[in-house]
C-alpha atoms as a PDB file:
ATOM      1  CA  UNK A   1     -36.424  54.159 -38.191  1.00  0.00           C
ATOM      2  CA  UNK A   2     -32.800  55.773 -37.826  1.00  0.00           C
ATOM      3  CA  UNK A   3     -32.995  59.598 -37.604  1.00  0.00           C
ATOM      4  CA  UNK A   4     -31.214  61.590 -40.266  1.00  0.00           C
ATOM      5  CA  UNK A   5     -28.081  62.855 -39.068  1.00  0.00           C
ATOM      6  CA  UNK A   6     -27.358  66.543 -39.350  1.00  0.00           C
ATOM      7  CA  UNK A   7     -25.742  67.592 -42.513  1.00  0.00           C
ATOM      8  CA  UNK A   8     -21.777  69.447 -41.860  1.00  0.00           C
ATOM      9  CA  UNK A   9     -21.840  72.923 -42.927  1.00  0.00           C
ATOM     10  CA  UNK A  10     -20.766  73.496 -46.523  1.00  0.00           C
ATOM     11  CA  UNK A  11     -17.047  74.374 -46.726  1.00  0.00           C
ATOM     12  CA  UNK A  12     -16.609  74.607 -49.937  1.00  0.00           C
ATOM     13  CA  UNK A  13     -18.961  76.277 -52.847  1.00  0.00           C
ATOM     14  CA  UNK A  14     -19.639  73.998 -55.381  1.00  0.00           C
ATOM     15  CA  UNK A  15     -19.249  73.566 -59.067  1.00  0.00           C
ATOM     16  CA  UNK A  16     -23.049  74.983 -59.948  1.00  0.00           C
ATOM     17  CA  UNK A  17     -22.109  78.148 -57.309  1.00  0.00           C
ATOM     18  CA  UNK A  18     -18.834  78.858 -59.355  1.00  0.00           C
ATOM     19  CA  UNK A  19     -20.802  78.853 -62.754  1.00  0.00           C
ATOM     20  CA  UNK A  20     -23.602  80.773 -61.496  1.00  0.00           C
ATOM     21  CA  UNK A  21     -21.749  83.008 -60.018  1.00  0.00           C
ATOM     22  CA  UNK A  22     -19.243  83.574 -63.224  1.00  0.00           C
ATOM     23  CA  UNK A  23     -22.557  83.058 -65.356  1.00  0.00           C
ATOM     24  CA  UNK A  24     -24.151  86.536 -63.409  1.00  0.00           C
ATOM     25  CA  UNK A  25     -20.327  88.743 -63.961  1.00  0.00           C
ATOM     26  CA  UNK A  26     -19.910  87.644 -67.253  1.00  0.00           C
ATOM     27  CA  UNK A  27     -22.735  85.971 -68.652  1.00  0.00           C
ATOM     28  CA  UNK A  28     -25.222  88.661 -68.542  1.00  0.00           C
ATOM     29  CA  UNK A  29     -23.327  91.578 -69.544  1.00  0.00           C
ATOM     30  CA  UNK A  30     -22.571  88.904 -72.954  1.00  0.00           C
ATOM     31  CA  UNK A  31     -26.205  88.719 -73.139  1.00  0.00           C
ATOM     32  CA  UNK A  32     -26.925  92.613 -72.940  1.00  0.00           C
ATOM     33  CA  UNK A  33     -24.079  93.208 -75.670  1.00  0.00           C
ATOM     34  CA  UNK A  34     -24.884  90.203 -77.536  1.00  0.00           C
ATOM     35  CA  UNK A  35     -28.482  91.593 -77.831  1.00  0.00           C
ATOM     36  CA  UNK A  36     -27.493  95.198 -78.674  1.00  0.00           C
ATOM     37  CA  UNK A  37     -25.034  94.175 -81.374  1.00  0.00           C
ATOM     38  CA  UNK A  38     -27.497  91.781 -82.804  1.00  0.00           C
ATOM     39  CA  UNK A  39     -30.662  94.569 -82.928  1.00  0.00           C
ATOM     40  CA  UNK A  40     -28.221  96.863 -84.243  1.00  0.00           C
ATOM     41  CA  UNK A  41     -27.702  94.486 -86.736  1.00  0.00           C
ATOM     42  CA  UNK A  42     -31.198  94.223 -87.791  1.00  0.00           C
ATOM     43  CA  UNK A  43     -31.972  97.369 -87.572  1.00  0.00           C
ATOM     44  CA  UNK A  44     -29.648  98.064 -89.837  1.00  0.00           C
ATOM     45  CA  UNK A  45     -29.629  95.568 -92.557  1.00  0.00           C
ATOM     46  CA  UNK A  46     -33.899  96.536 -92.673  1.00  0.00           C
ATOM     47  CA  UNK A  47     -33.770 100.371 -92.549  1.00  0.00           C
ATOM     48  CA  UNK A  48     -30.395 100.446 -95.104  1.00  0.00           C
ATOM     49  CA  UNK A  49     -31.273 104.134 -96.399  1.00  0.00           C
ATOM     50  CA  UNK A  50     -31.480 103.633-100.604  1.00  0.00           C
ATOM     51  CA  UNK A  51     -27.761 101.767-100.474  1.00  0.00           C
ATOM     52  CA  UNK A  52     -28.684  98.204-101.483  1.00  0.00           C
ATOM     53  CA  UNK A  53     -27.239  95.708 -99.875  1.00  0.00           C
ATOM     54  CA  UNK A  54     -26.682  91.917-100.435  1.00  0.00           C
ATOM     55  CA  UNK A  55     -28.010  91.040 -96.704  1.00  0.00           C
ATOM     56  CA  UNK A  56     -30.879  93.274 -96.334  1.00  0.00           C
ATOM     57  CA  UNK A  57     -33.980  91.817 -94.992  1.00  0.00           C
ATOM     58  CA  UNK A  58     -37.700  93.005 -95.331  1.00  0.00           C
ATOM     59  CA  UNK A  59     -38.566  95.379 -92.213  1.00  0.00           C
ATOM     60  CA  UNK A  60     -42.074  92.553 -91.943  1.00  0.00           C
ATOM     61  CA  UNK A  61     -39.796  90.232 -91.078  1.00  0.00           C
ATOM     62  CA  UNK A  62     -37.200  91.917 -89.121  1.00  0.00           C
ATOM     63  CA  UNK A  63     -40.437  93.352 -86.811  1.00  0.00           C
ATOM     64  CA  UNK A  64     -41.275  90.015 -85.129  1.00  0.00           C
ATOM     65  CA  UNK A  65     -37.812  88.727 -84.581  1.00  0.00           C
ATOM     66  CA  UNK A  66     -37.234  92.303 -82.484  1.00  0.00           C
ATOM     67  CA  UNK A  67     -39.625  91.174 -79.504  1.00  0.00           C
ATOM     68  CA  UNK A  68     -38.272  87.196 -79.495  1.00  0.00           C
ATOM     69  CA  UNK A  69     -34.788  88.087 -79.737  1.00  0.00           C
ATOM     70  CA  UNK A  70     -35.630  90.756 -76.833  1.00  0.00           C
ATOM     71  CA  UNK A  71     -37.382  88.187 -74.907  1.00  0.00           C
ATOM     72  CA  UNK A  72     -34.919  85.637 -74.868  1.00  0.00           C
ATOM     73  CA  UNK A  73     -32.065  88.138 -73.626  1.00  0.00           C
ATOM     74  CA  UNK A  74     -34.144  89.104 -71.023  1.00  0.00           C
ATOM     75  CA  UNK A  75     -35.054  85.114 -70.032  1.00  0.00           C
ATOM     76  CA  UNK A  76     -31.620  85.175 -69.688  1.00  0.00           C
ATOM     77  CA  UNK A  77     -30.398  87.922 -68.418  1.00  0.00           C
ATOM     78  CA  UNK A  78     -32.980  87.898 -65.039  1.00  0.00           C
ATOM     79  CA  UNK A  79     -32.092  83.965 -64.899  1.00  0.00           C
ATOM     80  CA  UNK A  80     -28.785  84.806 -64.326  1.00  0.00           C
ATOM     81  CA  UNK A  81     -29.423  87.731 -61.731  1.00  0.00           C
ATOM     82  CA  UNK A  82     -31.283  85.214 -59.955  1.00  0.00           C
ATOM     83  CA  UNK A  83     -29.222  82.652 -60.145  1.00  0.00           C
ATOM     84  CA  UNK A  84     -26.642  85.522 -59.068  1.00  0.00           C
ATOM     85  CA  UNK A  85     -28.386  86.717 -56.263  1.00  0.00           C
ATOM     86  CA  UNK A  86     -29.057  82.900 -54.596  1.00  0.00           C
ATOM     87  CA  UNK A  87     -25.529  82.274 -54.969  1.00  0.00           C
ATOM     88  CA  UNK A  88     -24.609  85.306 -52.758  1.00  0.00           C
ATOM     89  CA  UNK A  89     -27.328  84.490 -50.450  1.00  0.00           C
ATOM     90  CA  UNK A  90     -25.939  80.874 -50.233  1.00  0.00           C
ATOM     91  CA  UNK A  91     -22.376  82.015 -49.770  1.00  0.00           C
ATOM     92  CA  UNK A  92     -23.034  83.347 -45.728  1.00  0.00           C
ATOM     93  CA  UNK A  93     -23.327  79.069 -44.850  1.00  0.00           C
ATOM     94  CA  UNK A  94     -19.821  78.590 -46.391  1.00  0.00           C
ATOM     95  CA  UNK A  95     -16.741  77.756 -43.797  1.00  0.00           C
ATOM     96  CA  UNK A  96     -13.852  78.042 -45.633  1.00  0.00           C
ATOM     97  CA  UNK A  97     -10.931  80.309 -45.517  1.00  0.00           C
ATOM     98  CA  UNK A  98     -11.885  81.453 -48.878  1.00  0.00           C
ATOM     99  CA  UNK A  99     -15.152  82.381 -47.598  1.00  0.00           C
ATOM    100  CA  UNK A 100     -15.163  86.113 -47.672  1.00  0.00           C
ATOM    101  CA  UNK A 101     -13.618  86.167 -51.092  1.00  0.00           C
ATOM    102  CA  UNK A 102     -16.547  83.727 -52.577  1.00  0.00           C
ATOM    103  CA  UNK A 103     -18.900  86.113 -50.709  1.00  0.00           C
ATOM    104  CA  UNK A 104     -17.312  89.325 -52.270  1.00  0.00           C
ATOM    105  CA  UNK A 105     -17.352  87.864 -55.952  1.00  0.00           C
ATOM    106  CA  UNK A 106     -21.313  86.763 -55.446  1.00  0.00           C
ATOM    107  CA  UNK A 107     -22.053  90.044 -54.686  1.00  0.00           C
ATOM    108  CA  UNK A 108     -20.318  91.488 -57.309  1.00  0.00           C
ATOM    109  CA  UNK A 109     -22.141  89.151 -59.676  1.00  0.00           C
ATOM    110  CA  UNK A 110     -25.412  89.816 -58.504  1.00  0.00           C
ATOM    111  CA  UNK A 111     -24.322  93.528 -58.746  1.00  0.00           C
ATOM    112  CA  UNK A 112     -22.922  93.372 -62.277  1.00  0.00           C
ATOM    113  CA  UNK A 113     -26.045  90.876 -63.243  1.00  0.00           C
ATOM    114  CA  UNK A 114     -28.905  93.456 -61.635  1.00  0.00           C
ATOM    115  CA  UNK A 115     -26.973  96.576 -63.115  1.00  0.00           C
ATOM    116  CA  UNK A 116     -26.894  94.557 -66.679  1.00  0.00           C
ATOM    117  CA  UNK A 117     -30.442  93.456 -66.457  1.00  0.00           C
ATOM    118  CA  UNK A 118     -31.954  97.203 -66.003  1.00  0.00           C
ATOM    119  CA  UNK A 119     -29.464  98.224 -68.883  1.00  0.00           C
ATOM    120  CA  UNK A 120     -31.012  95.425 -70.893  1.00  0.00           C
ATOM    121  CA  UNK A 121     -34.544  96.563 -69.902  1.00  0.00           C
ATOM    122  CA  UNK A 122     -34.175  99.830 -70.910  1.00  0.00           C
ATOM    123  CA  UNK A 123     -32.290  99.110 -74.688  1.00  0.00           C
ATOM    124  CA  UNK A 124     -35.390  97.203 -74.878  1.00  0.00           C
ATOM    125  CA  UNK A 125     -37.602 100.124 -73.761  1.00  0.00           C
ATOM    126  CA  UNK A 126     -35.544 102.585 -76.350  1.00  0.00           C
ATOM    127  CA  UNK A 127     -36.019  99.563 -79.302  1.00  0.00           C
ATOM    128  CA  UNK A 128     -39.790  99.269 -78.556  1.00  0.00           C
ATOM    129  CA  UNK A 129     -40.815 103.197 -78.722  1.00  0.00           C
ATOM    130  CA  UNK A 130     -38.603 104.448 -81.156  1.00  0.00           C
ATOM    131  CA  UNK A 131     -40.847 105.031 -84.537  1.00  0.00           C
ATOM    132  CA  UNK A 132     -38.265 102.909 -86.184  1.00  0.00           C
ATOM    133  CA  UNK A 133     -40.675 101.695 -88.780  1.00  0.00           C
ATOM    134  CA  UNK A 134     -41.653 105.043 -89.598  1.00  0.00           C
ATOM    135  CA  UNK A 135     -37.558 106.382 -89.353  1.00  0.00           C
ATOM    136  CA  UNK A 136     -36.805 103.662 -92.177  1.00  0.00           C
ATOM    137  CA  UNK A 137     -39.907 104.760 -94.633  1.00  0.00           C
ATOM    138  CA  UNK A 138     -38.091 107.812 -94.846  1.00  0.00           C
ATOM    139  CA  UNK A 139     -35.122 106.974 -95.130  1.00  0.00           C
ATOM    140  CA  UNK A 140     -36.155 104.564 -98.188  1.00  0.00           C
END
């Protein structure tokens, strides 16, 4: 049986790196607006204050799609600061003379994608103790 040779260091960061990497600085902050715009939206078209409006759905229904479309963003958002952070952690091995610059952009995406992620927990925090069934009875 032939020994396994020794792999060569990694010069290069692949093509999965580069999209995680671009997934955690762009990707999540697009998820934490994408998820604010959306509940806004929701929010919105259920609690519409007497002004009838073509779109306007029941508050019954607009109660349970909240907490998925909450949970999904999150899924998303921590799988990216993960993804984010192994990148960066992956990105000491490199040799190349683009090295420190690949090492300065994964930190910056795990930076943007943890910073994003705690902004995302806490719209979800506001969403989830606000009375907003109660604010749209009155309103009504």
């Amino acid at each position: 049986m032939m020994p396994l040779a020794a792999q060569p260091p990694a010069t290069t960061p692949t093509l999965a790196q580069h999209v995680a990497m671009w997934y955690g600085l762009l990707g999540v902050p697009l998820v934490w607006a994408g998820h604010v715009l959306l509940c806004q939206t929701l929010v919105e078209t259920a609690c519409f204050g007497g002004v009838a409006q073509i779109n306007a759905q029941p508050w019954h229904s607009v109660r349970w799609v909240l907490p998925l479309v909450s949970g999904a963003a999150f899924a998303l958002a921590l799988g990216g600061s993960l993804l984010a952070r192994r990148v960066w952690h992956a990105s000491a091995a490199l040799h190349s003379p683009q090295h420190d610059t690949f090492r300065f952009l994964a930190w910056s995406s795990t930076a943007v994608a943890v910073a994003f992620t705690i902004a995302l927990v806490f719209t979800i925090s506001v969403l989830f103790v606000l009375p907003l069934e109660r604010l749209c009875g009155v309103l009504q």
